[in-house]
PDB file of N, CA and C in Angstrom:
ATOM      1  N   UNK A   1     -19.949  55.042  15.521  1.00  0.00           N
ATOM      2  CA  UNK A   1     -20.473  53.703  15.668  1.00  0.00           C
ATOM      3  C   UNK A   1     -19.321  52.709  15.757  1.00  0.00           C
ATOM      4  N   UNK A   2     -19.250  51.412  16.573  1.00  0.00           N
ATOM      5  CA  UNK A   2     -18.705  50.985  16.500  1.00  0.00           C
ATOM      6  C   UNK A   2     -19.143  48.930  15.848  1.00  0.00           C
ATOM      7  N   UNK A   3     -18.634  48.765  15.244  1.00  0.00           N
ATOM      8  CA  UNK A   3     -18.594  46.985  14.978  1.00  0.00           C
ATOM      9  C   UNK A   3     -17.598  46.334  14.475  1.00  0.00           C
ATOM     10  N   UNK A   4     -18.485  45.287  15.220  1.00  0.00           N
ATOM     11  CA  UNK A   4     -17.261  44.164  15.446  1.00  0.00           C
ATOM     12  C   UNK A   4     -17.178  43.689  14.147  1.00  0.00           C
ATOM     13  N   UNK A   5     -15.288  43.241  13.945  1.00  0.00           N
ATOM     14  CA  UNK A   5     -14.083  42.797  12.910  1.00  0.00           C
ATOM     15  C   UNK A   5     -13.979  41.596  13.600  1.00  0.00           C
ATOM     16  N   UNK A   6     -14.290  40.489  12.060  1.00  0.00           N
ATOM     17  CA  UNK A   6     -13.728  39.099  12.685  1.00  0.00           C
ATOM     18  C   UNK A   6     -12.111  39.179  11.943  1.00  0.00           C
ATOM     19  N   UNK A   7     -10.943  38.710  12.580  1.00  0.00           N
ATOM     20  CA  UNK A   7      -9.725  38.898  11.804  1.00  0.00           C
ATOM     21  C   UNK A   7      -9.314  37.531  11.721  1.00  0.00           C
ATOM     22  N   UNK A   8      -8.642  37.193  10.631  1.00  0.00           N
ATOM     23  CA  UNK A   8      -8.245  35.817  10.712  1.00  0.00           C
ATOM     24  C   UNK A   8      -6.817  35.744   9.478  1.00  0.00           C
ATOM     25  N   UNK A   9      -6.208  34.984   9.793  1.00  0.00           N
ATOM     26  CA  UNK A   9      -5.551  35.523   8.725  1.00  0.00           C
ATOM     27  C   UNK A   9      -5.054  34.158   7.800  1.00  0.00           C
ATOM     28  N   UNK A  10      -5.040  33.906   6.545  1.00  0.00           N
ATOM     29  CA  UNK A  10      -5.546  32.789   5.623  1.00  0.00           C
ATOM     30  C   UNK A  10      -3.716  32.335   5.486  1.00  0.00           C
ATOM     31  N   UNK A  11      -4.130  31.465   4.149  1.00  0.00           N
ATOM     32  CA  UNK A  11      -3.121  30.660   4.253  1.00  0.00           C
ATOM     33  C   UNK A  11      -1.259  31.011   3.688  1.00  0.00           C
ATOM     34  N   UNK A  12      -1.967  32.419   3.337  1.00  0.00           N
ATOM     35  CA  UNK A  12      -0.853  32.848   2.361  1.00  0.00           C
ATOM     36  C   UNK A  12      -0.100  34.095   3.623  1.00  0.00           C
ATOM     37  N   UNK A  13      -0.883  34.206   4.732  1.00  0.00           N
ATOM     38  CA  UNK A  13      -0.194  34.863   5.318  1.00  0.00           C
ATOM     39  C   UNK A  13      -1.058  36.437   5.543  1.00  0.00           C
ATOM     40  N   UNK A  14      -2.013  36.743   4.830  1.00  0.00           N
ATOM     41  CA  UNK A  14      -2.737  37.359   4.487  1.00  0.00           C
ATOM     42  C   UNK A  14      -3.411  37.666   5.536  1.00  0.00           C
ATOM     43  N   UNK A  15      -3.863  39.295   5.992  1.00  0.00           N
ATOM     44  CA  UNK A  15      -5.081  39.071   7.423  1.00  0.00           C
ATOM     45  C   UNK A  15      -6.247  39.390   6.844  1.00  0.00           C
ATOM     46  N   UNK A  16      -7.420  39.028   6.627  1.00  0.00           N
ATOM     47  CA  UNK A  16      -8.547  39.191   6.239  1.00  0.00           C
ATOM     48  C   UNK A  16      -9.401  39.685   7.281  1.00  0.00           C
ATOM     49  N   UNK A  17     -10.313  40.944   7.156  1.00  0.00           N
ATOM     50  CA  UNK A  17     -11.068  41.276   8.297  1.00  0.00           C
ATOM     51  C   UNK A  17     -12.539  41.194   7.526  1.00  0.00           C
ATOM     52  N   UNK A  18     -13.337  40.751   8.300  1.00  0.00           N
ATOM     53  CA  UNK A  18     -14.958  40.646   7.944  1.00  0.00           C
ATOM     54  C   UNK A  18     -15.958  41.593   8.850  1.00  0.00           C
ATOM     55  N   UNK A  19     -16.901  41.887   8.441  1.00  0.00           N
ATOM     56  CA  UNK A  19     -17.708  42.963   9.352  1.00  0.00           C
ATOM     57  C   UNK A  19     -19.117  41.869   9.213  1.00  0.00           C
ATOM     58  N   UNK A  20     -19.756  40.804  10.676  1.00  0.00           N
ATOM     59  CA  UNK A  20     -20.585  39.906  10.037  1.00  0.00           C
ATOM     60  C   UNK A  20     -21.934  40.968   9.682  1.00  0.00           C
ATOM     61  N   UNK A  21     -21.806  42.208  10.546  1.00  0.00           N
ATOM     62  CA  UNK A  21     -23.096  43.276  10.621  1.00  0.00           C
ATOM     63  C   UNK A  21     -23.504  43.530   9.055  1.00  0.00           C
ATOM     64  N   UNK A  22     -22.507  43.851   8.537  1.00  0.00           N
ATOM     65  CA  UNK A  22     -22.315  44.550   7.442  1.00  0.00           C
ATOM     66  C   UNK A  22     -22.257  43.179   6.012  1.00  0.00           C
ATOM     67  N   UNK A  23     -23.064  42.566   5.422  1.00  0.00           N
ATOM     68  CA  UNK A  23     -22.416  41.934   4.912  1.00  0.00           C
ATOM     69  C   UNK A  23     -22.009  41.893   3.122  1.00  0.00           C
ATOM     70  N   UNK A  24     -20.693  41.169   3.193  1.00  0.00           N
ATOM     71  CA  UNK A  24     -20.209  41.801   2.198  1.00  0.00           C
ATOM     72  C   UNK A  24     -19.049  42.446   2.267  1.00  0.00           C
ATOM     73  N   UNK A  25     -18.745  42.990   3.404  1.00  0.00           N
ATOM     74  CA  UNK A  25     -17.651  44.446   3.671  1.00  0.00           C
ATOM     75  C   UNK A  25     -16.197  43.124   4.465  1.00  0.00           C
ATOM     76  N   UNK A  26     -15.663  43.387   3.809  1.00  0.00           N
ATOM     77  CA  UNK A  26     -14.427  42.734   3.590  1.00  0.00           C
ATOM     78  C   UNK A  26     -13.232  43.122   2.922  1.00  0.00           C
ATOM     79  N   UNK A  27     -12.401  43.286   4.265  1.00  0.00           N
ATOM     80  CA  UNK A  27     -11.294  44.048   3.115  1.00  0.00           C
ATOM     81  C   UNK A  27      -9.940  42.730   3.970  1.00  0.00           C
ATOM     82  N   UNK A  28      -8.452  43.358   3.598  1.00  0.00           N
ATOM     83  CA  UNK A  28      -7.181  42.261   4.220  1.00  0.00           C
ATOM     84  C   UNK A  28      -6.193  43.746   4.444  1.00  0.00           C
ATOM     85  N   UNK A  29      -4.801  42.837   5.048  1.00  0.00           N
ATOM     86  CA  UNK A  29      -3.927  43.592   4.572  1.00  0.00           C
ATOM     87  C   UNK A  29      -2.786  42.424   5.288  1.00  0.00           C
ATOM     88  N   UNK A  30      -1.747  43.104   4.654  1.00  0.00           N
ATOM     89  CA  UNK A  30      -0.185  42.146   5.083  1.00  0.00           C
ATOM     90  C   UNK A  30       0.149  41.984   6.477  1.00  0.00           C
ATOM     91  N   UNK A  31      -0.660  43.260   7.395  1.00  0.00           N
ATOM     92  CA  UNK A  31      -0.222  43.436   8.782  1.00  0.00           C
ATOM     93  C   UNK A  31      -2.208  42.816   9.298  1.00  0.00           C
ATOM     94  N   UNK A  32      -1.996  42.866  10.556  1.00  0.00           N
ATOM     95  CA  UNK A  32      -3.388  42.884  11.123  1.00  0.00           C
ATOM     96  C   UNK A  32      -3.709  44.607  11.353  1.00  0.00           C
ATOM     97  N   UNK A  33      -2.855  45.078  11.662  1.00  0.00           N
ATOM     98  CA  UNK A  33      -3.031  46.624  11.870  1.00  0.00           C
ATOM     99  C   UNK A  33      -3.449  47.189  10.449  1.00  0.00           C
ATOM    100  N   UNK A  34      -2.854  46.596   9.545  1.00  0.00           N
ATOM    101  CA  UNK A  34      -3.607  47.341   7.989  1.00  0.00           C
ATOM    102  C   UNK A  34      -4.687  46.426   7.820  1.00  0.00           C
ATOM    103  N   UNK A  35      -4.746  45.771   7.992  1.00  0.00           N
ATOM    104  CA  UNK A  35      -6.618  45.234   8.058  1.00  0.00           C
ATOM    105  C   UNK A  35      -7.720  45.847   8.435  1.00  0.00           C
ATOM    106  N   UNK A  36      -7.218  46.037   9.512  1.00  0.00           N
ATOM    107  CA  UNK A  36      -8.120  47.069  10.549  1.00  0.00           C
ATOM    108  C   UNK A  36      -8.315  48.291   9.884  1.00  0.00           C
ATOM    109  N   UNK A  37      -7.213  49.336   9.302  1.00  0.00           N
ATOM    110  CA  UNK A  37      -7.338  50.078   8.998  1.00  0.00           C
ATOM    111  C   UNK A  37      -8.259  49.930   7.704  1.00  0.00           C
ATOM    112  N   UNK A  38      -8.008  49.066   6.702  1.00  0.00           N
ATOM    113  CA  UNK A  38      -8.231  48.858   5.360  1.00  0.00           C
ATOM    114  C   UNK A  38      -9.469  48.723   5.579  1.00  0.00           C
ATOM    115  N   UNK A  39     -10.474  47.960   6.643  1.00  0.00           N
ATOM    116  CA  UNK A  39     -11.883  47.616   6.643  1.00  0.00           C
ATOM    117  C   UNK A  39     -12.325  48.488   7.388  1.00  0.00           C
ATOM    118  N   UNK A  40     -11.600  49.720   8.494  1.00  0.00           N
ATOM    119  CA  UNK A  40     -12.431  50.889   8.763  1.00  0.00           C
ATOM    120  C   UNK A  40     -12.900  51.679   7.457  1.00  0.00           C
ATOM    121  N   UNK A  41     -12.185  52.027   6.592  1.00  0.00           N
ATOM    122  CA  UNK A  41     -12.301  52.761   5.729  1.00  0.00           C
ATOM    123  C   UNK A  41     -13.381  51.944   4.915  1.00  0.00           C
ATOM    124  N   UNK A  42     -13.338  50.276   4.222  1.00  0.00           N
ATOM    125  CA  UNK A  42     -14.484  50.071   3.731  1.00  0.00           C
ATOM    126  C   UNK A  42     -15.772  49.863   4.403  1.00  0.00           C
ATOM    127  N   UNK A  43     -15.561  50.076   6.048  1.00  0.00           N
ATOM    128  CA  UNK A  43     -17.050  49.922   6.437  1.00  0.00           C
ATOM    129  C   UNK A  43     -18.281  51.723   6.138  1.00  0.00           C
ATOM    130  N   UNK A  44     -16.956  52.741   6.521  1.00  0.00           N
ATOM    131  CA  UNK A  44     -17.216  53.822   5.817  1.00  0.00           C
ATOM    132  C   UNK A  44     -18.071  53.716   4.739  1.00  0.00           C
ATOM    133  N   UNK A  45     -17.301  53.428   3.982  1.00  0.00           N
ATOM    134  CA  UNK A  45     -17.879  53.348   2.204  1.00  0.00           C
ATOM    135  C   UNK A  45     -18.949  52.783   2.507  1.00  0.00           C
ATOM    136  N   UNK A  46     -18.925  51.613   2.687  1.00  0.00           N
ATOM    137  CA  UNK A  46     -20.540  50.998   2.950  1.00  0.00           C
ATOM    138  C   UNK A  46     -21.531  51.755   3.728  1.00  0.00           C
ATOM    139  N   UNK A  47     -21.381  52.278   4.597  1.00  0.00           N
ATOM    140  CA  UNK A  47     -22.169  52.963   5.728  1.00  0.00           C
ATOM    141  C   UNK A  47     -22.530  54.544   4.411  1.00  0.00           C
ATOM    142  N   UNK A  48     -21.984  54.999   3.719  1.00  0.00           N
ATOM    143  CA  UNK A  48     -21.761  56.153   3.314  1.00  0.00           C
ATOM    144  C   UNK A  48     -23.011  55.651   1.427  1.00  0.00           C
ATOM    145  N   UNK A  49     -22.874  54.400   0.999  1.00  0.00           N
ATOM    146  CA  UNK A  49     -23.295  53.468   0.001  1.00  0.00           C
ATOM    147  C   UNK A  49     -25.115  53.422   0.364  1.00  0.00           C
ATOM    148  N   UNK A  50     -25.237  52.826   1.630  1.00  0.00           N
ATOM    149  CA  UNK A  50     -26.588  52.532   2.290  1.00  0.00           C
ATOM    150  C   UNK A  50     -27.088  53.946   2.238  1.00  0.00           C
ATOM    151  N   UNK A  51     -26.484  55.070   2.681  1.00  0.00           N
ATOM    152  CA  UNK A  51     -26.915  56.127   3.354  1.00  0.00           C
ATOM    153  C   UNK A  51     -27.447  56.945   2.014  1.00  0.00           C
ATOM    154  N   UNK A  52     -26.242  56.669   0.844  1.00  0.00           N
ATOM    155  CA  UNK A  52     -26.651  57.335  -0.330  1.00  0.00           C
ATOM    156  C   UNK A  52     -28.233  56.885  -1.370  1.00  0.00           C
ATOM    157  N   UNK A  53     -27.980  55.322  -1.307  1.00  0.00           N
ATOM    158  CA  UNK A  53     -29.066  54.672  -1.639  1.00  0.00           C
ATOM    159  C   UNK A  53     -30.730  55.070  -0.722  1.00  0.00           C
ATOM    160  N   UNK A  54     -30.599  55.386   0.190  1.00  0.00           N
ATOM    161  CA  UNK A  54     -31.589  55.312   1.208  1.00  0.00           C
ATOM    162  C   UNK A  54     -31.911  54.491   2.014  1.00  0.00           C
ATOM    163  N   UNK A  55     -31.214  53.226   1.989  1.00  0.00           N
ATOM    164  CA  UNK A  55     -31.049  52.230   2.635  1.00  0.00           C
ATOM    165  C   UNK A  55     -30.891  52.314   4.357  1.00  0.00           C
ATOM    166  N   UNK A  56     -31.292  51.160   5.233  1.00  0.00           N
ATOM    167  CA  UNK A  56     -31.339  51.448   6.692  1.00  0.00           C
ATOM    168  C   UNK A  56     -29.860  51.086   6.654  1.00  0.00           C
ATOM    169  N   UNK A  57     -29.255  51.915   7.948  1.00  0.00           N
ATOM    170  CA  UNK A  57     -27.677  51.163   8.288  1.00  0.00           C
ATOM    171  C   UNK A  57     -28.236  50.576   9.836  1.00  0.00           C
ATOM    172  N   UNK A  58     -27.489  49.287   9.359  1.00  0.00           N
ATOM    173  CA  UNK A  58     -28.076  48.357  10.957  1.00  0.00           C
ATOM    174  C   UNK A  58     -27.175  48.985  11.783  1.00  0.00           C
ATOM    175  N   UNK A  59     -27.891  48.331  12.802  1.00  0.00           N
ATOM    176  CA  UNK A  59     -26.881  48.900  14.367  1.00  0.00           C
ATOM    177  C   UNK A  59     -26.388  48.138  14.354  1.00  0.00           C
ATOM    178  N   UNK A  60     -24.741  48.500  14.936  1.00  0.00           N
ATOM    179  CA  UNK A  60     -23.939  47.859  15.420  1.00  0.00           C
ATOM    180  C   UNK A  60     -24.484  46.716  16.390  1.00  0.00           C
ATOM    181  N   UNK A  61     -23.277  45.601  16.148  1.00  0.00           N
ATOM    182  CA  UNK A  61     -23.857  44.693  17.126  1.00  0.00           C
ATOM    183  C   UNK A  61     -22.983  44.623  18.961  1.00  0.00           C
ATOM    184  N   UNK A  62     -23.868  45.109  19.834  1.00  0.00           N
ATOM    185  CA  UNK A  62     -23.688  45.199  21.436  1.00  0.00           C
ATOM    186  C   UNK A  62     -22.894  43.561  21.830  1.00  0.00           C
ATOM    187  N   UNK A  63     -21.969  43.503  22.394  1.00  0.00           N
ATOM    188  CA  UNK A  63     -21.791  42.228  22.984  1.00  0.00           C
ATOM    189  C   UNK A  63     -21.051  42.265  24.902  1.00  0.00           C
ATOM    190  N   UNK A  64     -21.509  41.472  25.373  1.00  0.00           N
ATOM    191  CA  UNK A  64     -21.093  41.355  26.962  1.00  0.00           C
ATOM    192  C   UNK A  64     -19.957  40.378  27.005  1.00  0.00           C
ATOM    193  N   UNK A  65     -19.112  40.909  27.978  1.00  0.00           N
ATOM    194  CA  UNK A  65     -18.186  40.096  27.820  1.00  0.00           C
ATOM    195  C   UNK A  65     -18.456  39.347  29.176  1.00  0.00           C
ATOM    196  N   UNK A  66     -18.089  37.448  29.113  1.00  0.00           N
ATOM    197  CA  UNK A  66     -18.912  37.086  30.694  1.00  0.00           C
ATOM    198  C   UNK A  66     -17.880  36.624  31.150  1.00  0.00           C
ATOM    199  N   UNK A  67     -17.796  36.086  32.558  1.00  0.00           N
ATOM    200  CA  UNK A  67     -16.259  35.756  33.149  1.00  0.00           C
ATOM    201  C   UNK A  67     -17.288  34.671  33.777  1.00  0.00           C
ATOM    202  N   UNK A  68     -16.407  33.452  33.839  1.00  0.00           N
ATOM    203  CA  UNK A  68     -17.493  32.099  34.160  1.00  0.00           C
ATOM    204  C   UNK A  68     -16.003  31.781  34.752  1.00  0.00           C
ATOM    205  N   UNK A  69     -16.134  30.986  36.241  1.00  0.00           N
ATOM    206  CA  UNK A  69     -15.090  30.772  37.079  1.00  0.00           C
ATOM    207  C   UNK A  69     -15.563  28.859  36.950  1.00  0.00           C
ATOM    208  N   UNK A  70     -14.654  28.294  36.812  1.00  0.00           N
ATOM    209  CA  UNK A  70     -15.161  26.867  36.722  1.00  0.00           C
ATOM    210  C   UNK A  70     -14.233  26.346  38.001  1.00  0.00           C
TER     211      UNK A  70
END
């Protein structure tokens, strides 16, 4: 499965990644590349959390990318 990571990175220098699908699932790291990594692994956990509980795991969210010529 795949979903979308909002990355942003705060004031201390910090990259914070958010999953909006997932909410709650939030992890950082010093690099943007360890962000990524750091919030694959907690979307896992979560996906693995729902699954244990019995809980539905939402679908990923689909997005189009549009090209608008002005």
């Amino acid at each position: 499965m795949k979903y979308r990571v909002l990355i942003e990175q705060d004031e201390d220098g910090t990259y914070v990644a958010e999953v909006p699908t997932l909410p709650g699932c939030i992890s950082q790291g010093q690099t943007r590349e360890e962000a990524v990594e750091n919030v694959r692994e907690a979307i896992t956990a979560y996906l693995e959390s729902l699954e244990a509980h019995g809980d539905p795991i939402p679908p990923p969210i689909t997005e189009e990318v549009v090209e608008v010529n002005v």
